[in-house]
PDB file of N, CA and C in Angstrom:
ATOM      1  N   UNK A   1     -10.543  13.343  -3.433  1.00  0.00           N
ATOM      2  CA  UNK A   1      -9.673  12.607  -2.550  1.00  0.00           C
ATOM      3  C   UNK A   1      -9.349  11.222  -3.115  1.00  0.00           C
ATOM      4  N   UNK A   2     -10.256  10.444  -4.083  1.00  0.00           N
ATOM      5  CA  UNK A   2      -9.999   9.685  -4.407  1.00  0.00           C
ATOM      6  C   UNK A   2      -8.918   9.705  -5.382  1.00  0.00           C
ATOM      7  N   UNK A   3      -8.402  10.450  -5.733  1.00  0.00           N
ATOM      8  CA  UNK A   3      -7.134  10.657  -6.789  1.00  0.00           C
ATOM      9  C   UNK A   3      -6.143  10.533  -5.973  1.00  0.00           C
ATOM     10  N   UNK A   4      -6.186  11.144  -4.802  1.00  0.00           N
ATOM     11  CA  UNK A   4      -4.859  11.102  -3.787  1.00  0.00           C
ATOM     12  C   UNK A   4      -4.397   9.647  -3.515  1.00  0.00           C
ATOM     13  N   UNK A   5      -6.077   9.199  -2.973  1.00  0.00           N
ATOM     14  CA  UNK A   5      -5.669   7.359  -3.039  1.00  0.00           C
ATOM     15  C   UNK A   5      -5.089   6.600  -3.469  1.00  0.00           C
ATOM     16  N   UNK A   6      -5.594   7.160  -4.754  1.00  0.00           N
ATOM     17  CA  UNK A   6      -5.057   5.785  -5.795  1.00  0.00           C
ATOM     18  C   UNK A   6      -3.254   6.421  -5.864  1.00  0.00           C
ATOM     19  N   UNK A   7      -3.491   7.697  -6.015  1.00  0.00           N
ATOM     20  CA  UNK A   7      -1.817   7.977  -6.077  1.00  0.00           C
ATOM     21  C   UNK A   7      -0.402   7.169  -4.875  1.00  0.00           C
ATOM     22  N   UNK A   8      -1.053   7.628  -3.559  1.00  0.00           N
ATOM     23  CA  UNK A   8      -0.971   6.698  -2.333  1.00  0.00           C
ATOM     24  C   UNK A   8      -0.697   5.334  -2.512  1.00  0.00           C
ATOM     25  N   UNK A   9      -1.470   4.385  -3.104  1.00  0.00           N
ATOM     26  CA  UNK A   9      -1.914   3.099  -2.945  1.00  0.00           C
ATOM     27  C   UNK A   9      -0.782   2.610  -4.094  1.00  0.00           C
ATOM     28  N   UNK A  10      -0.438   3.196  -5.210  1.00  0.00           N
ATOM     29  CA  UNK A  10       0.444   2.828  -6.351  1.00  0.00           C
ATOM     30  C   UNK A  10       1.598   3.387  -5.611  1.00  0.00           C
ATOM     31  N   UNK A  11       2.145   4.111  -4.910  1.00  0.00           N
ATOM     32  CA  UNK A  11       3.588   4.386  -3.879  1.00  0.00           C
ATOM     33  C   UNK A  11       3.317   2.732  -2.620  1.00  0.00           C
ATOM     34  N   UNK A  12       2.151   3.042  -2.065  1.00  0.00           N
ATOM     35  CA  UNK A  12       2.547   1.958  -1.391  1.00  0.00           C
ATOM     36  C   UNK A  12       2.836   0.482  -1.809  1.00  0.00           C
ATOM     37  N   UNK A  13       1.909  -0.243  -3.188  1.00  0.00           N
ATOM     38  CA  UNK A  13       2.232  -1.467  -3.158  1.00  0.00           C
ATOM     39  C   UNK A  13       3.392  -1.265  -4.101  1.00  0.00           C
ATOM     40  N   UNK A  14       4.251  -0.243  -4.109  1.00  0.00           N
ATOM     41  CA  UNK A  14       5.831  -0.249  -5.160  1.00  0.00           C
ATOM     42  C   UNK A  14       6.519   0.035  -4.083  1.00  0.00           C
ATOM     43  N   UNK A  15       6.662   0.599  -2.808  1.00  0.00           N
ATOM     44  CA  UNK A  15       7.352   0.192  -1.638  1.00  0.00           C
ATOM     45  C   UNK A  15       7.266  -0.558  -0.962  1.00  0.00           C
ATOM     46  N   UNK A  16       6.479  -1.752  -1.341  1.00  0.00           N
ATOM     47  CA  UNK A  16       6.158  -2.907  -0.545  1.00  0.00           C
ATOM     48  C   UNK A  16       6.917  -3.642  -1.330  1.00  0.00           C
ATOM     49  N   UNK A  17       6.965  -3.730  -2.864  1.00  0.00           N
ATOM     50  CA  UNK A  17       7.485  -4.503  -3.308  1.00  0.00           C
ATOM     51  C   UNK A  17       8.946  -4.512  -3.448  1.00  0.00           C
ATOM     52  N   UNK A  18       9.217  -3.398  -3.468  1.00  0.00           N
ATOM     53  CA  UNK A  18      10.491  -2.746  -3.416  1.00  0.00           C
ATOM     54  C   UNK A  18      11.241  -3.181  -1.595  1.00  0.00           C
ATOM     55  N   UNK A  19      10.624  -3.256  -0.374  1.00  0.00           N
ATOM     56  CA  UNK A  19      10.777  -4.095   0.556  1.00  0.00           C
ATOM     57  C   UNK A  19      11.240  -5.527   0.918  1.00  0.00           C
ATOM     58  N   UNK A  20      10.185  -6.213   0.078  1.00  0.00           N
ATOM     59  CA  UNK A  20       9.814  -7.574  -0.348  1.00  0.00           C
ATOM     60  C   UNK A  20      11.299  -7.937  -1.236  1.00  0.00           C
ATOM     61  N   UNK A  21      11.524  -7.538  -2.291  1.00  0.00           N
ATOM     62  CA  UNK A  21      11.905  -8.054  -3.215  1.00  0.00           C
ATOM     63  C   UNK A  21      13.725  -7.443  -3.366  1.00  0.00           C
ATOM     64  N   UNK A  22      13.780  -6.306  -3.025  1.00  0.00           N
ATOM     65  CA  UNK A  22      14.914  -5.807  -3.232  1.00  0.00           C
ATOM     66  C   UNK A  22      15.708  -5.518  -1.638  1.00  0.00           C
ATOM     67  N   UNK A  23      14.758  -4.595  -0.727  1.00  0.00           N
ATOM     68  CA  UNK A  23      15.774  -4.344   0.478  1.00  0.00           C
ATOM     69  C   UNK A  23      15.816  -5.652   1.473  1.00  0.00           C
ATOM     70  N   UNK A  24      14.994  -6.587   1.236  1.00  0.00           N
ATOM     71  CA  UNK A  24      15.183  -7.786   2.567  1.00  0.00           C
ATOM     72  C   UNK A  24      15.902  -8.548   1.554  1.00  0.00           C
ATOM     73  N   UNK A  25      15.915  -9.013   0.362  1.00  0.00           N
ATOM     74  CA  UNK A  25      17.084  -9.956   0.144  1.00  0.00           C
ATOM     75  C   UNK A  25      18.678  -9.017   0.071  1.00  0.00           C
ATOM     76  N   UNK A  26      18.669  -8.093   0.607  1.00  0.00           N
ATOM     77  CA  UNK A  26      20.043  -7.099   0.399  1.00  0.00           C
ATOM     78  C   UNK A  26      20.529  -7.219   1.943  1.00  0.00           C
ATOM     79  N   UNK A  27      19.286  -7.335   2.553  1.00  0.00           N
ATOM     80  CA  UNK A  27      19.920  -7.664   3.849  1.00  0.00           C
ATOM     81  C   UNK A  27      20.118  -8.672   4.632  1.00  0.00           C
ATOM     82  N   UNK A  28      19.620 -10.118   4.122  1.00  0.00           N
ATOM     83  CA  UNK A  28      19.742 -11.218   4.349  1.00  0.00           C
ATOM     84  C   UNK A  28      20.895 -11.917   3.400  1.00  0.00           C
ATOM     85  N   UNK A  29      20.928 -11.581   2.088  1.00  0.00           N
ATOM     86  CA  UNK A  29      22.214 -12.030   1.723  1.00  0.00           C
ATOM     87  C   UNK A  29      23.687 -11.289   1.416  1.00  0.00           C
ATOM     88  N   UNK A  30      23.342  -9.942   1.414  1.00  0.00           N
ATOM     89  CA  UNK A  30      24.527  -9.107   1.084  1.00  0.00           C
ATOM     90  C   UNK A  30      24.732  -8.293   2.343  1.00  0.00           C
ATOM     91  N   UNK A  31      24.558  -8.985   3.547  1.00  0.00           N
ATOM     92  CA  UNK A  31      24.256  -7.823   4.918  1.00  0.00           C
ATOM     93  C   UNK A  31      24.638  -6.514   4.754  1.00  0.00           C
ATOM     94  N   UNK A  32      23.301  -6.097   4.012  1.00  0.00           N
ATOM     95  CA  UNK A  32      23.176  -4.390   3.618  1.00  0.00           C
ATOM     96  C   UNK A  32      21.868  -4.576   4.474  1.00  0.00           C
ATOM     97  N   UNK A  33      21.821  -4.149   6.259  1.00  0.00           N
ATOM     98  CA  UNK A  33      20.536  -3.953   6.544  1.00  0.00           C
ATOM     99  C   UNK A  33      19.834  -1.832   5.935  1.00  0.00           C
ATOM    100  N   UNK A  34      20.845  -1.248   5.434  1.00  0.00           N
ATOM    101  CA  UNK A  34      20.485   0.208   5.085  1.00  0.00           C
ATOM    102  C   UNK A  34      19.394   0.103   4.607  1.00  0.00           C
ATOM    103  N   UNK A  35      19.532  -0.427   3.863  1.00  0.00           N
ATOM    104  CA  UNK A  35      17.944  -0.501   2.694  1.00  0.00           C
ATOM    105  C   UNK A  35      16.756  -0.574   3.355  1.00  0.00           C
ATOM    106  N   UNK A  36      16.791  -2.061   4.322  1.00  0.00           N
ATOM    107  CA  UNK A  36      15.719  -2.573   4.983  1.00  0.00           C
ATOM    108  C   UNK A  36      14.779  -0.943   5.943  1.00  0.00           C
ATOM    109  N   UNK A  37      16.069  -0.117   6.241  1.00  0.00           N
ATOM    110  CA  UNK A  37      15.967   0.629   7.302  1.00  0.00           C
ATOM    111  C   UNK A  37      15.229   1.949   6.448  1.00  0.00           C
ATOM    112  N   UNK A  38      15.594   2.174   5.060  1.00  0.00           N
ATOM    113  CA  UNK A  38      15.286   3.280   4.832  1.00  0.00           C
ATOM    114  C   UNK A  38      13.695   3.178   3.833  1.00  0.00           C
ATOM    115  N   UNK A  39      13.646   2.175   3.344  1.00  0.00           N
ATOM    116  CA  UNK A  39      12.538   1.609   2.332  1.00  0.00           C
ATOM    117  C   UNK A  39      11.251   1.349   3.442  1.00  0.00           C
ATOM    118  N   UNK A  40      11.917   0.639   4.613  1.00  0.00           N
ATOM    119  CA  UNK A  40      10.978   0.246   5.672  1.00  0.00           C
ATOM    120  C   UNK A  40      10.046   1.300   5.952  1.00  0.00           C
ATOM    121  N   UNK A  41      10.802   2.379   6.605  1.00  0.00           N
ATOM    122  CA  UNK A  41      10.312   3.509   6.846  1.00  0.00           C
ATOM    123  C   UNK A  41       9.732   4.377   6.279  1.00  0.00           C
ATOM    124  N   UNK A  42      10.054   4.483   4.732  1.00  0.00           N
ATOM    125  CA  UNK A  42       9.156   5.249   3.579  1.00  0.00           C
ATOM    126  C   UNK A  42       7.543   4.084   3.497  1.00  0.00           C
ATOM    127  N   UNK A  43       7.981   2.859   3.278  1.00  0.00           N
ATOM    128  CA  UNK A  43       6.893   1.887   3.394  1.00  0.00           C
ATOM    129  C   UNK A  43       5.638   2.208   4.495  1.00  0.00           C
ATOM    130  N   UNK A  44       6.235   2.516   5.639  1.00  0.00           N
ATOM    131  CA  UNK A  44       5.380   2.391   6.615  1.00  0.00           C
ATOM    132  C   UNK A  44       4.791   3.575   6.867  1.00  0.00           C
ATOM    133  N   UNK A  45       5.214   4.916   6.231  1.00  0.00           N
ATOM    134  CA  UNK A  45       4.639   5.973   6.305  1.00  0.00           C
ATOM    135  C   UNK A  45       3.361   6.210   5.071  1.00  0.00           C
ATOM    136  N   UNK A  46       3.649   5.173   4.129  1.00  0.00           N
ATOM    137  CA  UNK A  46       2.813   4.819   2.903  1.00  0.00           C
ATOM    138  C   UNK A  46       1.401   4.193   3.420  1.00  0.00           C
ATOM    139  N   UNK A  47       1.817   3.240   3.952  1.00  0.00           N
ATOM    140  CA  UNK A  47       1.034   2.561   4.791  1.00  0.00           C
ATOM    141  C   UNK A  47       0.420   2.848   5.759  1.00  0.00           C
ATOM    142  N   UNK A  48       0.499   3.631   6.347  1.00  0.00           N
ATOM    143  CA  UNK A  48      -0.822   5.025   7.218  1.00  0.00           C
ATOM    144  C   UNK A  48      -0.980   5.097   6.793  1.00  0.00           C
ATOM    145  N   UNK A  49      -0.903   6.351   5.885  1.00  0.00           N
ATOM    146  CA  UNK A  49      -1.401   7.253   4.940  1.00  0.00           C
ATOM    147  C   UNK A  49      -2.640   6.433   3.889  1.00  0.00           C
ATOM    148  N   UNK A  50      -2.188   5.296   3.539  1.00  0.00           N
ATOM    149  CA  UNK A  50      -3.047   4.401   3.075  1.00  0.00           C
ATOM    150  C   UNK A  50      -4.593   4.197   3.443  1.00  0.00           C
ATOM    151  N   UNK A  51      -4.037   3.649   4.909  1.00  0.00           N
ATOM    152  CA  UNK A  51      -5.457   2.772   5.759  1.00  0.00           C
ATOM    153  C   UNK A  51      -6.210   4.589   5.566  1.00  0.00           C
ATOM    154  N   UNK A  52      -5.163   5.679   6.551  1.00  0.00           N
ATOM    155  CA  UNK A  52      -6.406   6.888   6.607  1.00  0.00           C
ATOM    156  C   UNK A  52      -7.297   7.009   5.979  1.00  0.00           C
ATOM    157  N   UNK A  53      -6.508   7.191   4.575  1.00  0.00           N
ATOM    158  CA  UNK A  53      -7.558   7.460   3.338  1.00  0.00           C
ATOM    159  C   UNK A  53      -8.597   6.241   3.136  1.00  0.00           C
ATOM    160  N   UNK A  54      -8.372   5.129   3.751  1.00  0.00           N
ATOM    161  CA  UNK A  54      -8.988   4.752   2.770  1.00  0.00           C
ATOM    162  C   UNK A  54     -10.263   4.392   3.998  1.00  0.00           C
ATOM    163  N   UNK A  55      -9.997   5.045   5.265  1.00  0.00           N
ATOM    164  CA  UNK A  55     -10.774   4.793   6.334  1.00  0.00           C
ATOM    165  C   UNK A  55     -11.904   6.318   5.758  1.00  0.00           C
ATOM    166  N   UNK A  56     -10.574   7.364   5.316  1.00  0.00           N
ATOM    167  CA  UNK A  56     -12.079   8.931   5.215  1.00  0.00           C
ATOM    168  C   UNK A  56     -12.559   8.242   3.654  1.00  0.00           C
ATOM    169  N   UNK A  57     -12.085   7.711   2.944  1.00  0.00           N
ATOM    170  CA  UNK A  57     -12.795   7.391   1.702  1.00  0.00           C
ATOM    171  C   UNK A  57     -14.321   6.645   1.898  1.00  0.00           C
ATOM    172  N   UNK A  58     -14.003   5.439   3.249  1.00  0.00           N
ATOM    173  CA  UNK A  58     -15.044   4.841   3.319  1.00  0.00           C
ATOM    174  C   UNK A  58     -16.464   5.566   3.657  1.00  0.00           C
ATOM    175  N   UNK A  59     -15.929   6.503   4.907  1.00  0.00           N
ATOM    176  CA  UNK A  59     -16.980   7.548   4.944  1.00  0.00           C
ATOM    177  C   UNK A  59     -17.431   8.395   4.085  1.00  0.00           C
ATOM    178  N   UNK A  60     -16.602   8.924   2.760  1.00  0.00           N
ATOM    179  CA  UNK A  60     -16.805  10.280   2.022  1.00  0.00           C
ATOM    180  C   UNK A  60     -17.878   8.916   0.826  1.00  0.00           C
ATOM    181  N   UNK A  61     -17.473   7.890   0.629  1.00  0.00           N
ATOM    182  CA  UNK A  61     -17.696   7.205  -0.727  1.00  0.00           C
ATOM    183  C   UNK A  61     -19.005   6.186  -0.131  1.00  0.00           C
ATOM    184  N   UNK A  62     -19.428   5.850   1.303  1.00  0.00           N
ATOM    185  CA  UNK A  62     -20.345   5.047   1.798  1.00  0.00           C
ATOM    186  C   UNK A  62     -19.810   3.998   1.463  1.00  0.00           C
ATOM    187  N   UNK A  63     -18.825   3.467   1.411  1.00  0.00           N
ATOM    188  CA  UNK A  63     -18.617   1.933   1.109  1.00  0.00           C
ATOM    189  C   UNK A  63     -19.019   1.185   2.242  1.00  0.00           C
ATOM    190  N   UNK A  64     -19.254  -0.038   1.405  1.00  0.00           N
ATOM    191  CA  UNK A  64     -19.674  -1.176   2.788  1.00  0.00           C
ATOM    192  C   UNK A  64     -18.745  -1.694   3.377  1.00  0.00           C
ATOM    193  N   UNK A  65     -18.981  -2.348   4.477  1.00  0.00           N
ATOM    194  CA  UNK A  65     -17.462  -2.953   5.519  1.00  0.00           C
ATOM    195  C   UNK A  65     -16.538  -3.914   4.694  1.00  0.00           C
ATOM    196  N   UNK A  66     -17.042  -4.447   3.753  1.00  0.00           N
ATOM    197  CA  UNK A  66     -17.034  -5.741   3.271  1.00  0.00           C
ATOM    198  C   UNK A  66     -15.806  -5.179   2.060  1.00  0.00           C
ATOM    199  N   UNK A  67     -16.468  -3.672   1.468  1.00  0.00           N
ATOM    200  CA  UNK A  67     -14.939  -3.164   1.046  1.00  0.00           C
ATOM    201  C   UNK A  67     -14.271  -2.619   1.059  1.00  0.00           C
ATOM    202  N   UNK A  68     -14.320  -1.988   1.984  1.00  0.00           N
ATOM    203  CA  UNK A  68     -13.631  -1.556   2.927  1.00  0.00           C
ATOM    204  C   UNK A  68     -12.371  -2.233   3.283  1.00  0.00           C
ATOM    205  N   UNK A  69     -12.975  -3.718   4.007  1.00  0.00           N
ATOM    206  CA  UNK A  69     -11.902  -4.680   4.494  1.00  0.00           C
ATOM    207  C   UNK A  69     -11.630  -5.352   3.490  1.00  0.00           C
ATOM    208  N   UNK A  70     -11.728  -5.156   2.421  1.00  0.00           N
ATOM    209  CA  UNK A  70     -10.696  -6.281   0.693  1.00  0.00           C
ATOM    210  C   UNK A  70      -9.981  -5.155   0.650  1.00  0.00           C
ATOM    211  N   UNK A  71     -10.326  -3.788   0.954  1.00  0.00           N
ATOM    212  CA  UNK A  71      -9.035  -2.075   0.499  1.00  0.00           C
ATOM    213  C   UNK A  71      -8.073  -2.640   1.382  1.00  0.00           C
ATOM    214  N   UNK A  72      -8.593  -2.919   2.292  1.00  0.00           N
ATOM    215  CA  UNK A  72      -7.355  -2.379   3.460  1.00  0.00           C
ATOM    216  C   UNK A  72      -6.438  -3.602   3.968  1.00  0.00           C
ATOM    217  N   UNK A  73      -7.300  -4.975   3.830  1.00  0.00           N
ATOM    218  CA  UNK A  73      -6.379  -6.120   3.727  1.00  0.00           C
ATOM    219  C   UNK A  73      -4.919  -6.283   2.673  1.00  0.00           C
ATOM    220  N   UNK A  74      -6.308  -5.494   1.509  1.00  0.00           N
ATOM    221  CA  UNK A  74      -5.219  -5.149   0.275  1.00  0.00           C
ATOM    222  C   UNK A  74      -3.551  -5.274   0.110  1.00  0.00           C
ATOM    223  N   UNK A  75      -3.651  -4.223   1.065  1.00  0.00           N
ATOM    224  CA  UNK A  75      -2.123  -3.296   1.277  1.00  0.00           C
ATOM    225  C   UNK A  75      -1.239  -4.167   2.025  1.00  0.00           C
ATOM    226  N   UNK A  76      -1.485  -5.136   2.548  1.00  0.00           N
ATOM    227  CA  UNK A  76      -0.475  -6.427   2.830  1.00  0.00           C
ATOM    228  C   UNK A  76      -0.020  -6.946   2.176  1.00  0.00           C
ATOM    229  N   UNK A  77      -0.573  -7.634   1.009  1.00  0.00           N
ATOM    230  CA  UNK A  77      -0.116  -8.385   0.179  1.00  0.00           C
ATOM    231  C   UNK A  77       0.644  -7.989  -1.086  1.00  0.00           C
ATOM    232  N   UNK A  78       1.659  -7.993  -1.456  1.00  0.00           N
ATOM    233  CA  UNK A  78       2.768  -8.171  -2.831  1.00  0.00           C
ATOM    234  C   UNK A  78       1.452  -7.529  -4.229  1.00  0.00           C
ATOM    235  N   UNK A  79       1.281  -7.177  -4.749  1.00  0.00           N
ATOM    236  CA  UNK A  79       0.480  -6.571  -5.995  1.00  0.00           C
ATOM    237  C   UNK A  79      -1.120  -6.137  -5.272  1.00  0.00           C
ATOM    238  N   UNK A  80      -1.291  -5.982  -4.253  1.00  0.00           N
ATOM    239  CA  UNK A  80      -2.516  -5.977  -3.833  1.00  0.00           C
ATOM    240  C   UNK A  80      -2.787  -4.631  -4.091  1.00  0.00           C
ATOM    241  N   UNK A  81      -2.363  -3.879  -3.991  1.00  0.00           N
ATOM    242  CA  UNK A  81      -2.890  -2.499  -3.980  1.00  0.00           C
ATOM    243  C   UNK A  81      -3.381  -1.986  -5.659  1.00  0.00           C
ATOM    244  N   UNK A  82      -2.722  -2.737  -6.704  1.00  0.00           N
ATOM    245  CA  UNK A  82      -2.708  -2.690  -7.641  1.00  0.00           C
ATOM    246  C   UNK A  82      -4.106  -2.973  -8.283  1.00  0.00           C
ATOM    247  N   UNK A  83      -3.679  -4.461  -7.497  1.00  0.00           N
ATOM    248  CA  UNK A  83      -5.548  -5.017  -8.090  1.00  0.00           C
ATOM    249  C   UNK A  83      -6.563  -4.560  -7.471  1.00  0.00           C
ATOM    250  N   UNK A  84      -6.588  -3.829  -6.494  1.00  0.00           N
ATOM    251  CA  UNK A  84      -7.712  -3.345  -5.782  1.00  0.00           C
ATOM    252  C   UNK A  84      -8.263  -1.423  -6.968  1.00  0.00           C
ATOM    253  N   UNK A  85      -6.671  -1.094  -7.446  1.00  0.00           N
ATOM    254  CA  UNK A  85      -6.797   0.041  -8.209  1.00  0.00           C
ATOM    255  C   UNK A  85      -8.059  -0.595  -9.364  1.00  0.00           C
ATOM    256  N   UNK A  86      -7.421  -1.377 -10.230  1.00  0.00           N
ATOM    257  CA  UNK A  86      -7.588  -2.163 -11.112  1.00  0.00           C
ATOM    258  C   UNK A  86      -9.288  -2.049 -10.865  1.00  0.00           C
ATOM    259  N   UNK A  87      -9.633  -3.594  -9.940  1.00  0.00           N
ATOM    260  CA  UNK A  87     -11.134  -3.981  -9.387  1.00  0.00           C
ATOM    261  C   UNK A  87     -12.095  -2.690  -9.062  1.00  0.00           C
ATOM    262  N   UNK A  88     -11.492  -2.124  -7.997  1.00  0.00           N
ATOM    263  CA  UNK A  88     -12.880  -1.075  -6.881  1.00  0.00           C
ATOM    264  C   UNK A  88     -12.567   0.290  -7.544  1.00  0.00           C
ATOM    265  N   UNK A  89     -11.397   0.510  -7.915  1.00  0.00           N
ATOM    266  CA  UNK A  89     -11.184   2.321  -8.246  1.00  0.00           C
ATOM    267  C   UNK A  89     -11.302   2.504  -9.523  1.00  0.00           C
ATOM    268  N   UNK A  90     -11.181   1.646 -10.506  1.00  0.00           N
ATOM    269  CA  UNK A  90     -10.746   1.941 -12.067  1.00  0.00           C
ATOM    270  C   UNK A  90     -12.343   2.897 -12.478  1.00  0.00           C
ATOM    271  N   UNK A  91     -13.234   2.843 -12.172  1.00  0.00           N
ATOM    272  CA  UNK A  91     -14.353   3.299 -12.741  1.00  0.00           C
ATOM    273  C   UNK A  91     -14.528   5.085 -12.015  1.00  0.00           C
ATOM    274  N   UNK A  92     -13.749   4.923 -10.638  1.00  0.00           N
ATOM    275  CA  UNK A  92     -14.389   5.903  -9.810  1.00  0.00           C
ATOM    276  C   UNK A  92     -13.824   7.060  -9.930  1.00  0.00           C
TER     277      UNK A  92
END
Protein backbone atom coordinates (compact mmCIF):
# COMPACT_ATOMS: atom_id res chain seq x y z
CA UNK A 1 0.00 0.00 0.00
CA UNK A 2 2.75 2.07 0.49
CA UNK A 3 3.49 2.30 -3.28
CA UNK A 4 -0.07 3.48 -3.85
CA UNK A 5 0.87 6.40 -1.44
CA UNK A 6 3.61 7.65 -2.62
CA UNK A 7 1.97 7.33 -6.17
CA UNK A 8 -1.14 9.39 -4.60
CA UNK A 9 0.98 11.92 -2.77
CA UNK A 10 3.22 12.82 -6.15
CA UNK A 11 -0.57 13.40 -8.09
CA UNK A 12 -1.52 15.33 -5.17
CA UNK A 13 1.32 17.85 -4.45
CA UNK A 14 1.39 18.29 -8.72
CA UNK A 15 -2.36 19.18 -8.45
CA UNK A 16 -1.81 21.41 -5.81
CA UNK A 17 0.69 23.02 -7.56
CA UNK A 18 -0.87 22.99 -10.68
CA UNK A 19 -3.96 24.87 -8.53
CA UNK A 20 -1.62 27.24 -6.87
CA UNK A 21 0.32 28.26 -9.70
CA UNK A 22 -1.50 27.82 -12.96
CA UNK A 23 -5.53 27.54 -12.46
CA UNK A 24 -5.95 30.50 -9.70
CA UNK A 25 -3.74 32.94 -11.53
CA UNK A 26 -5.98 31.99 -14.86
CA UNK A 27 -8.75 32.93 -12.92
CA UNK A 28 -7.88 35.96 -11.20
CA UNK A 29 -6.17 37.49 -14.10
CA UNK A 30 -7.43 36.03 -17.35
CA UNK A 31 -11.12 35.36 -15.82
CA UNK A 32 -10.82 31.69 -16.87
CA UNK A 33 -12.60 30.45 -13.56
CA UNK A 34 -12.77 26.64 -15.78
CA UNK A 35 -9.56 25.64 -14.60
CA UNK A 36 -10.05 26.66 -10.97
CA UNK A 37 -13.28 24.37 -11.29
CA UNK A 38 -11.82 21.40 -12.91
CA UNK A 39 -8.11 21.11 -11.26
CA UNK A 40 -10.00 22.00 -7.93
CA UNK A 41 -11.93 19.05 -8.09
CA UNK A 42 -9.29 16.50 -9.36
CA UNK A 43 -7.17 18.24 -6.36
CA UNK A 44 -9.63 17.54 -3.84
CA UNK A 45 -10.35 14.06 -4.75
CA UNK A 46 -6.35 13.64 -4.45
CA UNK A 47 -6.59 14.98 -1.29
CA UNK A 48 -8.92 12.31 0.40
CA UNK A 49 -7.52 9.78 -1.06
CA UNK A 50 -4.33 11.13 0.46
CA UNK A 51 -5.26 11.73 4.26
CA UNK A 52 -7.11 7.86 3.86
CA UNK A 53 -4.06 6.32 3.03
CA UNK A 54 -2.13 7.85 4.92
CA UNK A 55 -4.62 7.46 8.01
CA UNK A 56 -4.64 3.11 6.96
CA UNK A 57 -0.80 3.56 6.46
CA UNK A 58 -0.54 4.87 9.98
CA UNK A 59 -2.23 1.83 11.26
CA UNK A 60 -0.70 -0.85 8.72
CA UNK A 61 3.08 0.94 9.30
CA UNK A 62 2.55 1.85 13.42
CA UNK A 63 3.64 5.27 12.89
CA UNK A 64 3.63 7.66 15.70
CA UNK A 65 1.11 10.68 15.89
CA UNK A 66 3.89 12.95 15.55
CA UNK A 67 4.20 11.45 11.86
CA UNK A 68 1.55 10.99 11.09
CA UNK A 69 0.68 14.75 11.63
CA UNK A 70 4.13 16.16 9.49
CA UNK A 71 2.25 13.35 6.48
CA UNK A 72 -0.80 14.87 6.65
CA UNK A 73 -0.07 18.60 7.41
CA UNK A 74 2.20 17.83 4.50
CA UNK A 75 -0.39 17.92 1.80
CA UNK A 76 -1.22 21.65 2.40
CA UNK A 77 1.64 23.11 1.61
CA UNK A 78 3.19 23.91 -2.19
CA UNK A 79 6.18 20.94 -2.45
CA UNK A 80 5.13 19.27 0.73
CA UNK A 81 4.17 16.09 -0.36
CA UNK A 82 7.36 15.80 -2.15
CA UNK A 83 9.55 16.33 0.78
CA UNK A 84 7.71 14.16 2.96
CA UNK A 85 8.32 11.36 -0.19
CA UNK A 86 11.89 12.43 -0.09
CA UNK A 87 12.25 12.49 4.24
CA UNK A 88 9.66 9.50 5.71
CA UNK A 89 9.08 7.23 2.43
CA UNK A 90 12.38 7.21 0.43
CA UNK A 91 13.75 4.17 2.47
CA UNK A 92 10.30 2.35 2.89
Amino acid sequence: MIKIFKIIALFEGVSLLLLYFFAMPMKYILDQPIYVKNIGMAHGVLFIAYIILATMLKIEENWDWKKFAIISIASLWPFGTFYIEKRYLRNV
